[in-house]
C-alpha atoms as a PDB file:
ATOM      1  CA  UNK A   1      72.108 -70.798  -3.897  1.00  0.00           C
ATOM      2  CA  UNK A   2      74.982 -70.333  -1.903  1.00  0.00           C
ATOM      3  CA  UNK A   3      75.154 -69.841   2.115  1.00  0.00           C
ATOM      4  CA  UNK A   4      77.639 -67.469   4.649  1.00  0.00           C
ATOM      5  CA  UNK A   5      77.607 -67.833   8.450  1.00  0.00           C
ATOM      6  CA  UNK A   6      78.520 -64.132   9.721  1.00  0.00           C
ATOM      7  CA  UNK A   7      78.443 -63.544  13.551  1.00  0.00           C
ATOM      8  CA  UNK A   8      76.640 -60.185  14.931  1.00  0.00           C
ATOM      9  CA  UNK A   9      76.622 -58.969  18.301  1.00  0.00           C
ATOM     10  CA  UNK A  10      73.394 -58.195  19.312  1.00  0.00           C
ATOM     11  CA  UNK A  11      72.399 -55.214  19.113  1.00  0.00           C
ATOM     12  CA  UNK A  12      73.314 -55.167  15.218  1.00  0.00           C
ATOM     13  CA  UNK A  13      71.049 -58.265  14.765  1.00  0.00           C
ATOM     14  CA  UNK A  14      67.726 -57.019  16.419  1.00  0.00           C
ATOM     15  CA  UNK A  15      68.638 -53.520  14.150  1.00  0.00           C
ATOM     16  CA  UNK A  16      69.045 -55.734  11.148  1.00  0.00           C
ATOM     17  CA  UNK A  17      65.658 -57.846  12.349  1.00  0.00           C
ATOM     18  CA  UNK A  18      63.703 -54.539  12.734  1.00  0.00           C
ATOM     19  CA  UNK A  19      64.455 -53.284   9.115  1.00  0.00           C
ATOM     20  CA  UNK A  20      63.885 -56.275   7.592  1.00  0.00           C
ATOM     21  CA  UNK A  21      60.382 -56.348   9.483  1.00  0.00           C
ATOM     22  CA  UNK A  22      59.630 -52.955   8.570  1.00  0.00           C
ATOM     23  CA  UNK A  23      60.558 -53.586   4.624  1.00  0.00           C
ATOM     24  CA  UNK A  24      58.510 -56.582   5.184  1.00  0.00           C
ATOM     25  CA  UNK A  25      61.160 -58.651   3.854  1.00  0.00           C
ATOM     26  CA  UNK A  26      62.749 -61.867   5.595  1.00  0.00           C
ATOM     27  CA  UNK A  27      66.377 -61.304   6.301  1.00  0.00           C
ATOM     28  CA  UNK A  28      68.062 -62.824   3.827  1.00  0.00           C
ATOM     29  CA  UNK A  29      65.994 -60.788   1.414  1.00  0.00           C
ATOM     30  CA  UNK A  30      66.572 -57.796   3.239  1.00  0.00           C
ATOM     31  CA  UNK A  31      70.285 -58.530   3.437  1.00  0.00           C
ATOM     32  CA  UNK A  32      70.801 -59.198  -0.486  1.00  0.00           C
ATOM     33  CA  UNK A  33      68.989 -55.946  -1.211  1.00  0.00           C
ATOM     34  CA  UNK A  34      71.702 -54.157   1.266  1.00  0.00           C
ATOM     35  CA  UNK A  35      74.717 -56.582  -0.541  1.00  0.00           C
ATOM     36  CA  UNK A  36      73.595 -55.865  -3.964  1.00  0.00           C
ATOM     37  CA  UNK A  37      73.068 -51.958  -2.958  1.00  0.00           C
ATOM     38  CA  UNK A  38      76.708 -52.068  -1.902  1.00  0.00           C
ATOM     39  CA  UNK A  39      78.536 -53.809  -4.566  1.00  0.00           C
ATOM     40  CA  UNK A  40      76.395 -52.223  -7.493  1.00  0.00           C
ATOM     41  CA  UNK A  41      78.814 -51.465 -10.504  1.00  0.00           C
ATOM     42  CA  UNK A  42      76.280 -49.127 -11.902  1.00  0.00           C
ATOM     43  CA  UNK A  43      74.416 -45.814 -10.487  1.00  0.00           C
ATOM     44  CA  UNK A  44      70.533 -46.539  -9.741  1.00  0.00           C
ATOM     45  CA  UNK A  45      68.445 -45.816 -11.874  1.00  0.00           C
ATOM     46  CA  UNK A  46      66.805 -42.349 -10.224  1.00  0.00           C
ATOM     47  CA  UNK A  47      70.028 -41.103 -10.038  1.00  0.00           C
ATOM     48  CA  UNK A  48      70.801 -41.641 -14.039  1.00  0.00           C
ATOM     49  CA  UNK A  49      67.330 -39.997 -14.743  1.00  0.00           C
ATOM     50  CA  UNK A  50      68.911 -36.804 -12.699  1.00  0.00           C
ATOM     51  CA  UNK A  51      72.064 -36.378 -14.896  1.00  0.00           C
ATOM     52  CA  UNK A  52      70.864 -32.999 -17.241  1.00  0.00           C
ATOM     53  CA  UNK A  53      67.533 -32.722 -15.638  1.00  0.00           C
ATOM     54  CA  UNK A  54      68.769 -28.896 -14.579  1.00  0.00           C
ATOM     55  CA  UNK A  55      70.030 -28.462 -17.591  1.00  0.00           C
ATOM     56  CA  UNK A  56      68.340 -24.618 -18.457  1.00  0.00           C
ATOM     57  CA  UNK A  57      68.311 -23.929 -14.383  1.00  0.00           C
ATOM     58  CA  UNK A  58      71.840 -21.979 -14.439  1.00  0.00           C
ATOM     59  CA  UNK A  59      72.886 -19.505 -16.081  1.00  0.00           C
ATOM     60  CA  UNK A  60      75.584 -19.656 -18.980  1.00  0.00           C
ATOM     61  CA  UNK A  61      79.066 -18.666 -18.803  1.00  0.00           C
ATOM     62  CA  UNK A  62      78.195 -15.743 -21.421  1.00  0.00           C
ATOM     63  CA  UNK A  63      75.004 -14.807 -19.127  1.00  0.00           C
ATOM     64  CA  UNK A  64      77.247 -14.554 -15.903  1.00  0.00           C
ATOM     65  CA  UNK A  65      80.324 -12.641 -17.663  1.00  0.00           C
ATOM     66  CA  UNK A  66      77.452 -10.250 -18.429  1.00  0.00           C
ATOM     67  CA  UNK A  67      76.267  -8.961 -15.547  1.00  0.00           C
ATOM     68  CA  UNK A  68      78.797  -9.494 -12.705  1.00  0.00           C
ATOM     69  CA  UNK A  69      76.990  -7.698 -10.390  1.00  0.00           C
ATOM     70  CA  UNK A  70      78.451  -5.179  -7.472  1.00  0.00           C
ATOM     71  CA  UNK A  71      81.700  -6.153  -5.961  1.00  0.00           C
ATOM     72  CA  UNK A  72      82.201  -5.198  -1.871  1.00  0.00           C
ATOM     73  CA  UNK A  73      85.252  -3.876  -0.551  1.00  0.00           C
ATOM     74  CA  UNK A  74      87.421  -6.605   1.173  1.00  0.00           C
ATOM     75  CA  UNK A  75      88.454  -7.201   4.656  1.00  0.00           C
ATOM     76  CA  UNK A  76      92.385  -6.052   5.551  1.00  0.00           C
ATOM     77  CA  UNK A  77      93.725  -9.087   6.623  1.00  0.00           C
END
C-alpha cells in the first residue's frame, strides 16, 4: 500500500476531518472513496440503471407532429 504527503491549509483539513467523521470513515478511507469517485473510468452504477428508465414518458416524434398545438403571434423585434 502506497503513501502521499499532501499539505492543506487549514481550514480544508478540519472540512476534510468533519466529512470523514460524519461518513464515519477514517481519512484515508474517506479520501480513497473521494480519489476513486474522481478518477472512475466508468458511470456509477445508479446512474447506468437510469439510461431508458423514461423510456414511454415522452411523446414520439409521430405523436408530436400530430398535434402541434396553437402557435402565438410573435414579438416585432
Amino acid at each position: 500500500m502506497g503513501q502521499i504527503t499532501i499539505y492543506l491549509d487549514s481550514k480544508t483539513e478540519m472540512k476534510i476531518k468533519k466529512a470523514a467523521k460524519s461518513s464515519h470513515l477514517s481519512v484515508s478511507k474517506w479520501m480513497v472513496n473521494i480519489i476513486d469517485e474522481k478518477i472512475a473510468a466508468e458511470w456509477p452504477l445508479d446512474i447506468v440503471n437510469l439510461a431508458g428508465s423514461w423510456k414511454n414518458d415522452f411523446p414520439t416524434i409521430e405523436e408530436i407532429r400530430e398535434n402541434p398545438g396553437q402557435d402565438y403571434p410573435r414579438e416585432d423585434l
